[in-house]
PDB file of N, CA and C in Angstrom:
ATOM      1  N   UNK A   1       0.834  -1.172   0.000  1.00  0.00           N
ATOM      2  CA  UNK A   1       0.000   0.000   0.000  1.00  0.00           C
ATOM      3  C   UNK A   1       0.883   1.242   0.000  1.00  0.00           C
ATOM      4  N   UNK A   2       0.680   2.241  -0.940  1.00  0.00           N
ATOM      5  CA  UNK A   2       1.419   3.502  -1.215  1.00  0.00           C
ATOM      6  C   UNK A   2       0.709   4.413  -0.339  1.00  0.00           C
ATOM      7  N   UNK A   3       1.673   5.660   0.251  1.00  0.00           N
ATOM      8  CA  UNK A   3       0.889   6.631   0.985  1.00  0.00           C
ATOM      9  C   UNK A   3       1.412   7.658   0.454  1.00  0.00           C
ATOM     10  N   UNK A   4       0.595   8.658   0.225  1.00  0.00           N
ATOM     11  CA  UNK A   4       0.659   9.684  -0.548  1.00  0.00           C
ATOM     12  C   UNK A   4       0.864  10.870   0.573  1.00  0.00           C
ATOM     13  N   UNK A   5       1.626  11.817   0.216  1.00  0.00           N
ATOM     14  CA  UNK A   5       1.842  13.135   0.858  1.00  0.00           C
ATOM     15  C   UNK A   5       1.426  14.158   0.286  1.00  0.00           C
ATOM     16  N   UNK A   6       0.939  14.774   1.117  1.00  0.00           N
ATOM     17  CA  UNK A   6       0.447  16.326   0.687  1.00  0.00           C
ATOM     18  C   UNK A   6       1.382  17.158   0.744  1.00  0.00           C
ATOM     19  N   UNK A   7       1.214  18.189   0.047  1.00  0.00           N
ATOM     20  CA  UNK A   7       2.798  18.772   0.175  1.00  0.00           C
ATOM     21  C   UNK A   7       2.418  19.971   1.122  1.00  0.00           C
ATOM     22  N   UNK A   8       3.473  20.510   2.130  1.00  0.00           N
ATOM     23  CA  UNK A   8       2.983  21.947   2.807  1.00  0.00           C
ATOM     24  C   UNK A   8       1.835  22.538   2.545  1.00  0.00           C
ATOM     25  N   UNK A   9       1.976  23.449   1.142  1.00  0.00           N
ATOM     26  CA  UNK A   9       1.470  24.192   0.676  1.00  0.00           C
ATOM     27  C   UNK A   9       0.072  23.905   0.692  1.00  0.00           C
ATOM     28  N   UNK A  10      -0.103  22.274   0.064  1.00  0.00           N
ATOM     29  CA  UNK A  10      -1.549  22.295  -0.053  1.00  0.00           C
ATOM     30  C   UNK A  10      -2.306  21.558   1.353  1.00  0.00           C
ATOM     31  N   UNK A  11      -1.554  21.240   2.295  1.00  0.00           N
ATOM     32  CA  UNK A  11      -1.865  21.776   3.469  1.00  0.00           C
ATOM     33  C   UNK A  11      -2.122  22.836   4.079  1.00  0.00           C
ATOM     34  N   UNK A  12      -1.752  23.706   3.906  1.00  0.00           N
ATOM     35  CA  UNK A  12      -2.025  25.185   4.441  1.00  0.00           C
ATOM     36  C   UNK A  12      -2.933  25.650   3.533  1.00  0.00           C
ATOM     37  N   UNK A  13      -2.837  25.280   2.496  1.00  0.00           N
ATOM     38  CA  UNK A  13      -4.614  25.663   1.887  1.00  0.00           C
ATOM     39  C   UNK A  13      -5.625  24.991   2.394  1.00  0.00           C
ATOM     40  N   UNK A  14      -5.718  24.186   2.191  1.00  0.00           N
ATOM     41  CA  UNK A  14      -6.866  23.296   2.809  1.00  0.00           C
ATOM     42  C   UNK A  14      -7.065  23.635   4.001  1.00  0.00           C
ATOM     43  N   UNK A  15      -6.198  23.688   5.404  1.00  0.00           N
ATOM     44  CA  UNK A  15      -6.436  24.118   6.564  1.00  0.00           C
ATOM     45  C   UNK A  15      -6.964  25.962   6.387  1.00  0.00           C
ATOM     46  N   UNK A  16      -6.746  26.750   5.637  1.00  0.00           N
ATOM     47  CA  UNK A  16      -7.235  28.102   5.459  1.00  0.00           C
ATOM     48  C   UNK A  16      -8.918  27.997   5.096  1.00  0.00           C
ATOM     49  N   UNK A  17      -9.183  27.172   3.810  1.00  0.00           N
ATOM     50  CA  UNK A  17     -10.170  27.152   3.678  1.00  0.00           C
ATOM     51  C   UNK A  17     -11.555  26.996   4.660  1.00  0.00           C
ATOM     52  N   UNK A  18     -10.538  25.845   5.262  1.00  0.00           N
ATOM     53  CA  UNK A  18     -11.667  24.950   6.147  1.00  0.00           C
ATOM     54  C   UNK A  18     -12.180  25.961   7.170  1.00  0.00           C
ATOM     55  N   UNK A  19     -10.839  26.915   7.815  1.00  0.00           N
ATOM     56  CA  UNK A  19     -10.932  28.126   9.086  1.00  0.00           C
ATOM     57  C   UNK A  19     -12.066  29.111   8.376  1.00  0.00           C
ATOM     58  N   UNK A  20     -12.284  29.054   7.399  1.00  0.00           N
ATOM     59  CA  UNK A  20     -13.330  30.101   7.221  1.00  0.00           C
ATOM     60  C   UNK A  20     -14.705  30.145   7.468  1.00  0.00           C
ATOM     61  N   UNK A  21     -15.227  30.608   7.868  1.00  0.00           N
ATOM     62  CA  UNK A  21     -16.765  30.627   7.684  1.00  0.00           C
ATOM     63  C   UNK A  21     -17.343  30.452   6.101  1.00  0.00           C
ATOM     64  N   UNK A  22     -18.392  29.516   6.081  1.00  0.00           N
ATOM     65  CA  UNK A  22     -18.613  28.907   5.015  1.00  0.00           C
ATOM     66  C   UNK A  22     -19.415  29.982   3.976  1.00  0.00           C
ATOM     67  N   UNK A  23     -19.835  31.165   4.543  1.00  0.00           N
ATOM     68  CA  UNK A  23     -20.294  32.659   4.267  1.00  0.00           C
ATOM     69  C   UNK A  23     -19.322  32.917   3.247  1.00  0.00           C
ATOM     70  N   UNK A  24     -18.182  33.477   3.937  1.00  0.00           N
ATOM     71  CA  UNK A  24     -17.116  34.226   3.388  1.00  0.00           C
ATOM     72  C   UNK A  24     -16.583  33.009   2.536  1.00  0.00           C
ATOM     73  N   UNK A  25     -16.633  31.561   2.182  1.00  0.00           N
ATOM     74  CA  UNK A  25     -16.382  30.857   1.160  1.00  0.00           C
ATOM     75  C   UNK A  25     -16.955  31.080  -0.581  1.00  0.00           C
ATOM     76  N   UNK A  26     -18.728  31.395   0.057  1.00  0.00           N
ATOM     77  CA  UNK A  26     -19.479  31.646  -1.002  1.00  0.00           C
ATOM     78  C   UNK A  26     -19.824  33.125  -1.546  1.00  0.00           C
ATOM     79  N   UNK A  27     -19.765  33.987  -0.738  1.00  0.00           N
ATOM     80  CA  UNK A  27     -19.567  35.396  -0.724  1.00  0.00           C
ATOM     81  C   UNK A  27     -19.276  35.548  -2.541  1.00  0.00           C
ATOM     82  N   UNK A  28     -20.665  36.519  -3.303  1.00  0.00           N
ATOM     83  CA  UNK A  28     -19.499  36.344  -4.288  1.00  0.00           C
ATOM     84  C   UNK A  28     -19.081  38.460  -4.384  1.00  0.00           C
ATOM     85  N   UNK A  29     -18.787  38.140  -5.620  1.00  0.00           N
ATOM     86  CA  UNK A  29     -18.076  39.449  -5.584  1.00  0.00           C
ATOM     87  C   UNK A  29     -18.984  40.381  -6.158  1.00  0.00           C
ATOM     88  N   UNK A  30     -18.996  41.478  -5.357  1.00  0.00           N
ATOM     89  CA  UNK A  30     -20.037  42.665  -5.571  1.00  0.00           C
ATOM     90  C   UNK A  30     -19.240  43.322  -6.534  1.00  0.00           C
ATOM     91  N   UNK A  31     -18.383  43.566  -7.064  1.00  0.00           N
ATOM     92  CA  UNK A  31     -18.146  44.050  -8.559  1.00  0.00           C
ATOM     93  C   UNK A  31     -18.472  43.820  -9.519  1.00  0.00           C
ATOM     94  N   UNK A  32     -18.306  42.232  -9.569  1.00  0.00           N
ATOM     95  CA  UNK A  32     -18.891  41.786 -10.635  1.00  0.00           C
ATOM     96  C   UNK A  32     -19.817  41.743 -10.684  1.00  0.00           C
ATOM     97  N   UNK A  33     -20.617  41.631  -9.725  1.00  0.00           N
ATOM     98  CA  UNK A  33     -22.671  41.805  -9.642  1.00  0.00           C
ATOM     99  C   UNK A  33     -22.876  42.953 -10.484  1.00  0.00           C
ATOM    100  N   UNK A  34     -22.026  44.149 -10.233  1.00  0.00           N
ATOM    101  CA  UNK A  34     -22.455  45.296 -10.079  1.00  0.00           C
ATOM    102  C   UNK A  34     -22.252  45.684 -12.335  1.00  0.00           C
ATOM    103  N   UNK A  35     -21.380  45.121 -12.679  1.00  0.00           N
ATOM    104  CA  UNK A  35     -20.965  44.595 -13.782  1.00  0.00           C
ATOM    105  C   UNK A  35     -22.023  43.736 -14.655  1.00  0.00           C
ATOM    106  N   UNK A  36     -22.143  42.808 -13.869  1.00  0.00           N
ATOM    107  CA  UNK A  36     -23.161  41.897 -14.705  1.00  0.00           C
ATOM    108  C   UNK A  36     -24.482  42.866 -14.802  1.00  0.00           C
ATOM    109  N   UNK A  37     -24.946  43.390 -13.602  1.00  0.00           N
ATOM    110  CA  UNK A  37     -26.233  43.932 -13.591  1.00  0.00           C
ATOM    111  C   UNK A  37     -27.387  44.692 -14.849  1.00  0.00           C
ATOM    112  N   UNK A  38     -26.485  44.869 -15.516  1.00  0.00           N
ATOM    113  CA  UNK A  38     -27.189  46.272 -16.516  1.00  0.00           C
ATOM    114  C   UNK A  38     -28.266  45.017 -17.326  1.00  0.00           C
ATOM    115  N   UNK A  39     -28.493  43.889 -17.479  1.00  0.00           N
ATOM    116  CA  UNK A  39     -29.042  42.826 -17.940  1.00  0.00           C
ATOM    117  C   UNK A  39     -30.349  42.774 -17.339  1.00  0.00           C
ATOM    118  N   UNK A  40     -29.786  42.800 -15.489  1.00  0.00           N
ATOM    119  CA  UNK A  40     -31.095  42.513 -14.992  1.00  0.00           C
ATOM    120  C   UNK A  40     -31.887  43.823 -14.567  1.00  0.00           C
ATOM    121  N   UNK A  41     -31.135  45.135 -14.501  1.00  0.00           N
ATOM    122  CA  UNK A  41     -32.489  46.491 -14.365  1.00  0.00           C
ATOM    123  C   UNK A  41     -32.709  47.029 -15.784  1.00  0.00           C
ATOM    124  N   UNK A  42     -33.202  46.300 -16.797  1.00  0.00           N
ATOM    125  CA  UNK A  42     -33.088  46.589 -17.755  1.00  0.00           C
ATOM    126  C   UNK A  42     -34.938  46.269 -17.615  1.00  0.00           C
ATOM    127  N   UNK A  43     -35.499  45.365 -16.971  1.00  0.00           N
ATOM    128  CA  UNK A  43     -36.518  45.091 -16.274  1.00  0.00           C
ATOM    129  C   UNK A  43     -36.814  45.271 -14.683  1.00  0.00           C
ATOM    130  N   UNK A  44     -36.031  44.946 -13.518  1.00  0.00           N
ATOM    131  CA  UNK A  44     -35.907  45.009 -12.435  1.00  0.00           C
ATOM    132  C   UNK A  44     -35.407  46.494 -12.078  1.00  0.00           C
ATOM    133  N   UNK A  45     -36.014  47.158 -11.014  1.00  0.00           N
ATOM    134  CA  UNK A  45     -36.381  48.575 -11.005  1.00  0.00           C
ATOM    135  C   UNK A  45     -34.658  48.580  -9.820  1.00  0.00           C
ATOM    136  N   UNK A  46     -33.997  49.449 -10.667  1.00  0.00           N
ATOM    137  CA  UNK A  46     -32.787  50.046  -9.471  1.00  0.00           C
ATOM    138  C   UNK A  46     -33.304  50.531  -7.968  1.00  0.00           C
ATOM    139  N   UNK A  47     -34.529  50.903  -8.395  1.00  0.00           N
ATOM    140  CA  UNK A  47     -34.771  51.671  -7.416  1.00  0.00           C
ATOM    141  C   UNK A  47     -35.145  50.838  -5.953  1.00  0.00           C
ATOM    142  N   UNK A  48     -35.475  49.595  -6.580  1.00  0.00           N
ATOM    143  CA  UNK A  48     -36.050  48.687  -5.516  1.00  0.00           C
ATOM    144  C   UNK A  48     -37.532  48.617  -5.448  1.00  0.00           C
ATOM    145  N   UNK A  49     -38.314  49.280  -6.487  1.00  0.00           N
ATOM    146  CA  UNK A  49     -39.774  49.165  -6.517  1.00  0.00           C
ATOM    147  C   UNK A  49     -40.407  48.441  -7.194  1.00  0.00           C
ATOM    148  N   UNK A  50     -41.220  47.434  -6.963  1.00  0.00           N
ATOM    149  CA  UNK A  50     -42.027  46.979  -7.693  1.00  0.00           C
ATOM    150  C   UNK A  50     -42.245  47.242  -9.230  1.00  0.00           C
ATOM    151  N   UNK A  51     -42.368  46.406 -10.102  1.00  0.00           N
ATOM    152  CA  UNK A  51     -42.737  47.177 -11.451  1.00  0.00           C
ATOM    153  C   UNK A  51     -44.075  46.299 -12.003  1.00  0.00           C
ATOM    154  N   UNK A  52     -45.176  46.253 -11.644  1.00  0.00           N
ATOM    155  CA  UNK A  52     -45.982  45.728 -12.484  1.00  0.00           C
ATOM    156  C   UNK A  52     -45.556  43.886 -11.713  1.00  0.00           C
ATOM    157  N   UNK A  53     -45.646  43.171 -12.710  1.00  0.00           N
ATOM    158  CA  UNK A  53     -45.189  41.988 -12.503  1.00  0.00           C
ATOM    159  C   UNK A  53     -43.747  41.500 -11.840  1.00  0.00           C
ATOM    160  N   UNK A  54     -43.498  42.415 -12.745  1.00  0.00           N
ATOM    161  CA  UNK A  54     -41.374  42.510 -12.562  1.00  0.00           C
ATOM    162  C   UNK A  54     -40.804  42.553 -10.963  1.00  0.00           C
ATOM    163  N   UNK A  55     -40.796  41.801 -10.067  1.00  0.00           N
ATOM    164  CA  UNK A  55     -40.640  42.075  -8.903  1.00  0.00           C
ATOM    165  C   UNK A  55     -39.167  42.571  -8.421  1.00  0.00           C
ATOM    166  N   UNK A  56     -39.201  42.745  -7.333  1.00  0.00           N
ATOM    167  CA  UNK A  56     -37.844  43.998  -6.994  1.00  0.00           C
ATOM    168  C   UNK A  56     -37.071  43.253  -6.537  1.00  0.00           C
ATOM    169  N   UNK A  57     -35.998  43.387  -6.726  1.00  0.00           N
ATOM    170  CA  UNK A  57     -34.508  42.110  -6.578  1.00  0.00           C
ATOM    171  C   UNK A  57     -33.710  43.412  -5.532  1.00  0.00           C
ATOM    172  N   UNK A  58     -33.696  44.650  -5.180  1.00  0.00           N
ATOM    173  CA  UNK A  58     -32.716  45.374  -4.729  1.00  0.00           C
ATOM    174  C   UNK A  58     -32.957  45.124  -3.278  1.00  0.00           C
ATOM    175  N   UNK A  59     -32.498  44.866  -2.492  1.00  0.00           N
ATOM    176  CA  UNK A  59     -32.070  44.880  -1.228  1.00  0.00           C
ATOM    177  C   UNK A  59     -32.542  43.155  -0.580  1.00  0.00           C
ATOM    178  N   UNK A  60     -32.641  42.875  -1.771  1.00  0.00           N
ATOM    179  CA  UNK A  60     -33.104  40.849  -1.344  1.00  0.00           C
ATOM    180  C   UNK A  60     -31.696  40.396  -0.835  1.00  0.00           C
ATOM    181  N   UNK A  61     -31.935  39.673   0.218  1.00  0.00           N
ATOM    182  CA  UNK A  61     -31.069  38.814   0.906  1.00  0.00           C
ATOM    183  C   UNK A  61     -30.021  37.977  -0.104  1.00  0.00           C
ATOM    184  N   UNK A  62     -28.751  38.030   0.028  1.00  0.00           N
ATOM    185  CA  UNK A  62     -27.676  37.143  -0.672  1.00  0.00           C
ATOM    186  C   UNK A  62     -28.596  35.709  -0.943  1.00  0.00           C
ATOM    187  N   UNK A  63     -28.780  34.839   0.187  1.00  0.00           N
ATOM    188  CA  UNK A  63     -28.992  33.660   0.238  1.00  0.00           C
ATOM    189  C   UNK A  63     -30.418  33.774  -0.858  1.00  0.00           C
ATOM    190  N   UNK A  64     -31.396  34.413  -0.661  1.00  0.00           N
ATOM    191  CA  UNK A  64     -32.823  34.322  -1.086  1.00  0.00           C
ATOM    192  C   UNK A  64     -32.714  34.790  -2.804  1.00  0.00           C
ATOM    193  N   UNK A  65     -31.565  35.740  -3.097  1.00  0.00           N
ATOM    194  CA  UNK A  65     -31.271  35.895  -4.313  1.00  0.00           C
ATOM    195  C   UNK A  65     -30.923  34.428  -5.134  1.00  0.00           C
ATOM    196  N   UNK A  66     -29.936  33.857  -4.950  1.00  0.00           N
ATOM    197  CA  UNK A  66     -29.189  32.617  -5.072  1.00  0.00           C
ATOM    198  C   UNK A  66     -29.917  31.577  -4.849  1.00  0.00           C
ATOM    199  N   UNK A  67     -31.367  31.276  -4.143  1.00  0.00           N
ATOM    200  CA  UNK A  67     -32.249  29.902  -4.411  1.00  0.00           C
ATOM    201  C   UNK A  67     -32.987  30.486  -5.412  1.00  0.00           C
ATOM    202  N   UNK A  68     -33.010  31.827  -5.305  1.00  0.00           N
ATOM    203  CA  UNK A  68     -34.607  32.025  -6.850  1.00  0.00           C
ATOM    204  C   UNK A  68     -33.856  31.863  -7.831  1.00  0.00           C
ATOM    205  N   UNK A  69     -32.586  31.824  -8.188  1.00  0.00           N
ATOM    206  CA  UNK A  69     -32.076  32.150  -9.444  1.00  0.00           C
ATOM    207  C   UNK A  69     -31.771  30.410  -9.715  1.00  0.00           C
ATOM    208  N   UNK A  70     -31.587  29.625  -8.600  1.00  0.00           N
ATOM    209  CA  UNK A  70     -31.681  28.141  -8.647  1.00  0.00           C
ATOM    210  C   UNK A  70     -32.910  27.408  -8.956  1.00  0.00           C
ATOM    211  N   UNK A  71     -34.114  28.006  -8.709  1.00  0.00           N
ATOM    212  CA  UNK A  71     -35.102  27.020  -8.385  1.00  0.00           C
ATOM    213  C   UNK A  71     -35.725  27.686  -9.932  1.00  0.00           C
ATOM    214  N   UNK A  72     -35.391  29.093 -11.107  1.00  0.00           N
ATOM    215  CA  UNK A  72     -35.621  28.994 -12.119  1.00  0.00           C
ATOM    216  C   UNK A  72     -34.796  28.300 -13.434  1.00  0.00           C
ATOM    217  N   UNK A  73     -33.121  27.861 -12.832  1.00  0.00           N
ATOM    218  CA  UNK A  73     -32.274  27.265 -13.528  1.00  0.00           C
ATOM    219  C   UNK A  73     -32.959  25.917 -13.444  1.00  0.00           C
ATOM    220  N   UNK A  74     -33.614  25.629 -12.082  1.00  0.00           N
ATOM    221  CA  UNK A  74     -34.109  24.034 -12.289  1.00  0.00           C
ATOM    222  C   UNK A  74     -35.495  24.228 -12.981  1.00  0.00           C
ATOM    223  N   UNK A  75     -36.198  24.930 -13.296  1.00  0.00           N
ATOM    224  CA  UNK A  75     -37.087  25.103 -13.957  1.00  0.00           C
ATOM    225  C   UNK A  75     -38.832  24.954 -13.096  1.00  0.00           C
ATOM    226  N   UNK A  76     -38.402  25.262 -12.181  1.00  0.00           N
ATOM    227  CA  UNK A  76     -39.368  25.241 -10.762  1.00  0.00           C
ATOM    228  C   UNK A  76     -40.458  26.331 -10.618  1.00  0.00           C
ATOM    229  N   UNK A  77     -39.469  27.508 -11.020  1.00  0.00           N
ATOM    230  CA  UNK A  77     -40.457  28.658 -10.855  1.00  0.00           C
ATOM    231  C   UNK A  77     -40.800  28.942 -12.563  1.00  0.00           C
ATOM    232  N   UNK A  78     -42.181  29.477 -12.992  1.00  0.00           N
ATOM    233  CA  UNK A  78     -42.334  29.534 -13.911  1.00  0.00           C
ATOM    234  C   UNK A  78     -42.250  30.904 -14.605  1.00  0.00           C
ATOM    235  N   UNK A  79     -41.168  31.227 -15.674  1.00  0.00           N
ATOM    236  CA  UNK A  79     -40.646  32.380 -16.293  1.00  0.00           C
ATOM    237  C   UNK A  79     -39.872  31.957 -17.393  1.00  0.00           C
ATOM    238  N   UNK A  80     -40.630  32.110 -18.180  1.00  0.00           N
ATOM    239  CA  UNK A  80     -39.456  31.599 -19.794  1.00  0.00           C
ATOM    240  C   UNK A  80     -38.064  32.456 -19.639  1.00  0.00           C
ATOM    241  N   UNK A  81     -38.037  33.733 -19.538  1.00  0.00           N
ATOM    242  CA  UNK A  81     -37.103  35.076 -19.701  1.00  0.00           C
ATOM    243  C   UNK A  81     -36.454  34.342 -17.934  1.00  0.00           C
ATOM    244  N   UNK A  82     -36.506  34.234 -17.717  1.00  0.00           N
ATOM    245  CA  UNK A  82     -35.510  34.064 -15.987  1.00  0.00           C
ATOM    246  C   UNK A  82     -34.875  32.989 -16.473  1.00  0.00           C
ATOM    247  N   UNK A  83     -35.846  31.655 -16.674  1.00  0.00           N
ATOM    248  CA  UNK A  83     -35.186  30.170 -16.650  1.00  0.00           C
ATOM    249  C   UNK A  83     -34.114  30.273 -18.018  1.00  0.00           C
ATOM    250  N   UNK A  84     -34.470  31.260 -19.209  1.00  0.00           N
ATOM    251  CA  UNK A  84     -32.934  31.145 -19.788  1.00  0.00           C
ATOM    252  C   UNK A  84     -31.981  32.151 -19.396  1.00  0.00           C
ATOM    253  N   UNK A  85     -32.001  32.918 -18.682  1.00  0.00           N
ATOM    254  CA  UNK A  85     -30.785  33.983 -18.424  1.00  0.00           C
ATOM    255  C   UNK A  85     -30.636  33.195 -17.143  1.00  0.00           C
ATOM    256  N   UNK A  86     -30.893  32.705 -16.511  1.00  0.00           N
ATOM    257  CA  UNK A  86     -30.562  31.903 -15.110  1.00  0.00           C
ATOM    258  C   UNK A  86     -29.854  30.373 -15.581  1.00  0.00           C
ATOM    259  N   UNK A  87     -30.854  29.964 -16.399  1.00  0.00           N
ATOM    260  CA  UNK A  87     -29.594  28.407 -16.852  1.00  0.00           C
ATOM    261  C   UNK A  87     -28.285  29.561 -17.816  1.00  0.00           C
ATOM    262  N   UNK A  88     -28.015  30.948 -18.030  1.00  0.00           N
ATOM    263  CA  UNK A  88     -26.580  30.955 -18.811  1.00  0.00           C
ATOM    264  C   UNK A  88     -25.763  31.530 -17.884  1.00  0.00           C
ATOM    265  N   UNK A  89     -26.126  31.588 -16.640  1.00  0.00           N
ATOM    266  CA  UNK A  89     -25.322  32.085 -15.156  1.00  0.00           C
ATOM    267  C   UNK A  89     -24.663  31.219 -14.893  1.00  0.00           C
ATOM    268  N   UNK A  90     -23.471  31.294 -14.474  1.00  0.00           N
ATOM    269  CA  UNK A  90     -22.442  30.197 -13.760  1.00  0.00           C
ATOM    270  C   UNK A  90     -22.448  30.464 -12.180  1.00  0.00           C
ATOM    271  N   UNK A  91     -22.612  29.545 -11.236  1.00  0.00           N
ATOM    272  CA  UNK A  91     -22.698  29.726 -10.066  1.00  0.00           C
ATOM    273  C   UNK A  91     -21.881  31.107  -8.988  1.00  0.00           C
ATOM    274  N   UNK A  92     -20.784  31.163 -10.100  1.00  0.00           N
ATOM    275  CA  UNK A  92     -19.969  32.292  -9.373  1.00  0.00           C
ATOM    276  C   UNK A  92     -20.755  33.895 -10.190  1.00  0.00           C
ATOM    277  N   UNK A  93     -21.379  34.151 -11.244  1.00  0.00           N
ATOM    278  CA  UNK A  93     -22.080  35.372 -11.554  1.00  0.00           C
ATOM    279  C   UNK A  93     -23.506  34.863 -10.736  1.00  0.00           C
ATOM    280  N   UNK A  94     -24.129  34.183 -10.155  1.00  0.00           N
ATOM    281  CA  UNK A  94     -25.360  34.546  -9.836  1.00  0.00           C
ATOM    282  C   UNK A  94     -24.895  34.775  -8.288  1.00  0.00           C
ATOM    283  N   UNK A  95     -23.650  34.490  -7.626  1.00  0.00           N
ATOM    284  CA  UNK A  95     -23.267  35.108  -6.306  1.00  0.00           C
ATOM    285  C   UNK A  95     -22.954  36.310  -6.389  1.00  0.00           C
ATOM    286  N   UNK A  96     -22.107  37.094  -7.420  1.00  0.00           N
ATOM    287  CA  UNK A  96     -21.523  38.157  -7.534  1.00  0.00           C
ATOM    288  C   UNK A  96     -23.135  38.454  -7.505  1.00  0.00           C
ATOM    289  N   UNK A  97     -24.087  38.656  -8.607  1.00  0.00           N
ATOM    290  CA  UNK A  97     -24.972  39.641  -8.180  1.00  0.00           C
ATOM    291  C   UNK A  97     -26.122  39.545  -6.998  1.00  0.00           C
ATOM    292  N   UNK A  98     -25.980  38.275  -6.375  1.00  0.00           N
ATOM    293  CA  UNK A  98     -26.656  38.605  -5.004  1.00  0.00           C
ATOM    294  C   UNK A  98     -26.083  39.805  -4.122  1.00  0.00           C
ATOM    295  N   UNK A  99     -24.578  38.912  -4.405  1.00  0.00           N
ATOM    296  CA  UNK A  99     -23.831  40.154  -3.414  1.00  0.00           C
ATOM    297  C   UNK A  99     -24.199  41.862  -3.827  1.00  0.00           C
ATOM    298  N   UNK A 100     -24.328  42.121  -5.154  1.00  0.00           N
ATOM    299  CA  UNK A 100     -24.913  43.387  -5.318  1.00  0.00           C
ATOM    300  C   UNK A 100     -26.036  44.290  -4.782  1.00  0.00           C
ATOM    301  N   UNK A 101     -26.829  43.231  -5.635  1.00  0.00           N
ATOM    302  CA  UNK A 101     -28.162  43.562  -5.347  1.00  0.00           C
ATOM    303  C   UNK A 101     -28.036  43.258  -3.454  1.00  0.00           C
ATOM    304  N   UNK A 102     -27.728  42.250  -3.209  1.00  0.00           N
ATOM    305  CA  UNK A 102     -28.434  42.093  -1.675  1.00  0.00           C
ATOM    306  C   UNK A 102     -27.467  43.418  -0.599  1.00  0.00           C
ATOM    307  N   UNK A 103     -26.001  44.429  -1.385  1.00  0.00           N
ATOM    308  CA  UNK A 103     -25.860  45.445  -0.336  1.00  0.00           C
ATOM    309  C   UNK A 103     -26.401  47.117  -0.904  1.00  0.00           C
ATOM    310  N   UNK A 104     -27.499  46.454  -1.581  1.00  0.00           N
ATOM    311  CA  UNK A 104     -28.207  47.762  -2.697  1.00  0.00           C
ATOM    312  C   UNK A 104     -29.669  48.541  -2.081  1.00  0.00           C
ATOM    313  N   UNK A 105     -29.680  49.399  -0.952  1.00  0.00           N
ATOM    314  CA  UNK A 105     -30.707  49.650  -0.328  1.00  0.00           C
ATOM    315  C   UNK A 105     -31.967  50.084  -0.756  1.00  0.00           C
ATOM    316  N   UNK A 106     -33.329  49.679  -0.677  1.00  0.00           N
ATOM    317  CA  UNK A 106     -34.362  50.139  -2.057  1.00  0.00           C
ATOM    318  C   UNK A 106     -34.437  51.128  -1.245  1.00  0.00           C
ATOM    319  N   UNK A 107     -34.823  52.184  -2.701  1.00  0.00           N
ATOM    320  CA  UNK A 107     -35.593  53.645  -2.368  1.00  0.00           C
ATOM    321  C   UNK A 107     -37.103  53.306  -1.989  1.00  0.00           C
ATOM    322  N   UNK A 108     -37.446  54.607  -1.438  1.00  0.00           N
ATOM    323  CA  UNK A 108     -38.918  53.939  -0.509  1.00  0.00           C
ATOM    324  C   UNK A 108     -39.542  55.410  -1.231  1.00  0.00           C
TER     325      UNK A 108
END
């Protein structure tokens, strides 16, 4: 039986990762939200208001952003226009724009 070694390095990664809070693992990046965005207030109101049907994505919770944009990639919630711009999201752009939208305070 062969035993394999990890080398330092990827020891000390692995032990970094693990020390983190699993938050700050998935956290995505509010730049790029902020980047990707012009797609989604093109319908979804900056302002954080309601539009008719179009419901308001600005100040929604990280986590609550990131299951709706899942449960229309799985084809759960019903929206032709979501379920294909949501299945062409890669898991790391639909975090970046939670992170946006969810530190984006609505106007009242």
């Amino acid at each position: 039986m062969t035993v394999r070694r990890r080398s330092p390095a990827l020891a000390i990664a692995m032990l970094t990762c693990a020390a983190q809070p699993a938050s700050a693992q998935t956290r995505g990046d509010r730049t790029l939200g902020e980047y990707l965005s012009s797609e989604c207030v093109t319908c979804h109101q900056i302002s954080g208001r309601q539009d008719g049907a179009v419901p308001a994505i600005v100040g929604l919770p990280e986590d609550a952003f990131v299951a709706l944009m899942a449960s229309y990639k799985r084809r759960e919630r019903d929206s032709q226009i979501m379920q294909t711009i949501a299945g062409q999201l890669s898991e790391e752009e639909v975090a970046a724009l939670a992170a946006y939208f969810g530190s984006l305070i609505p106007q009242r």
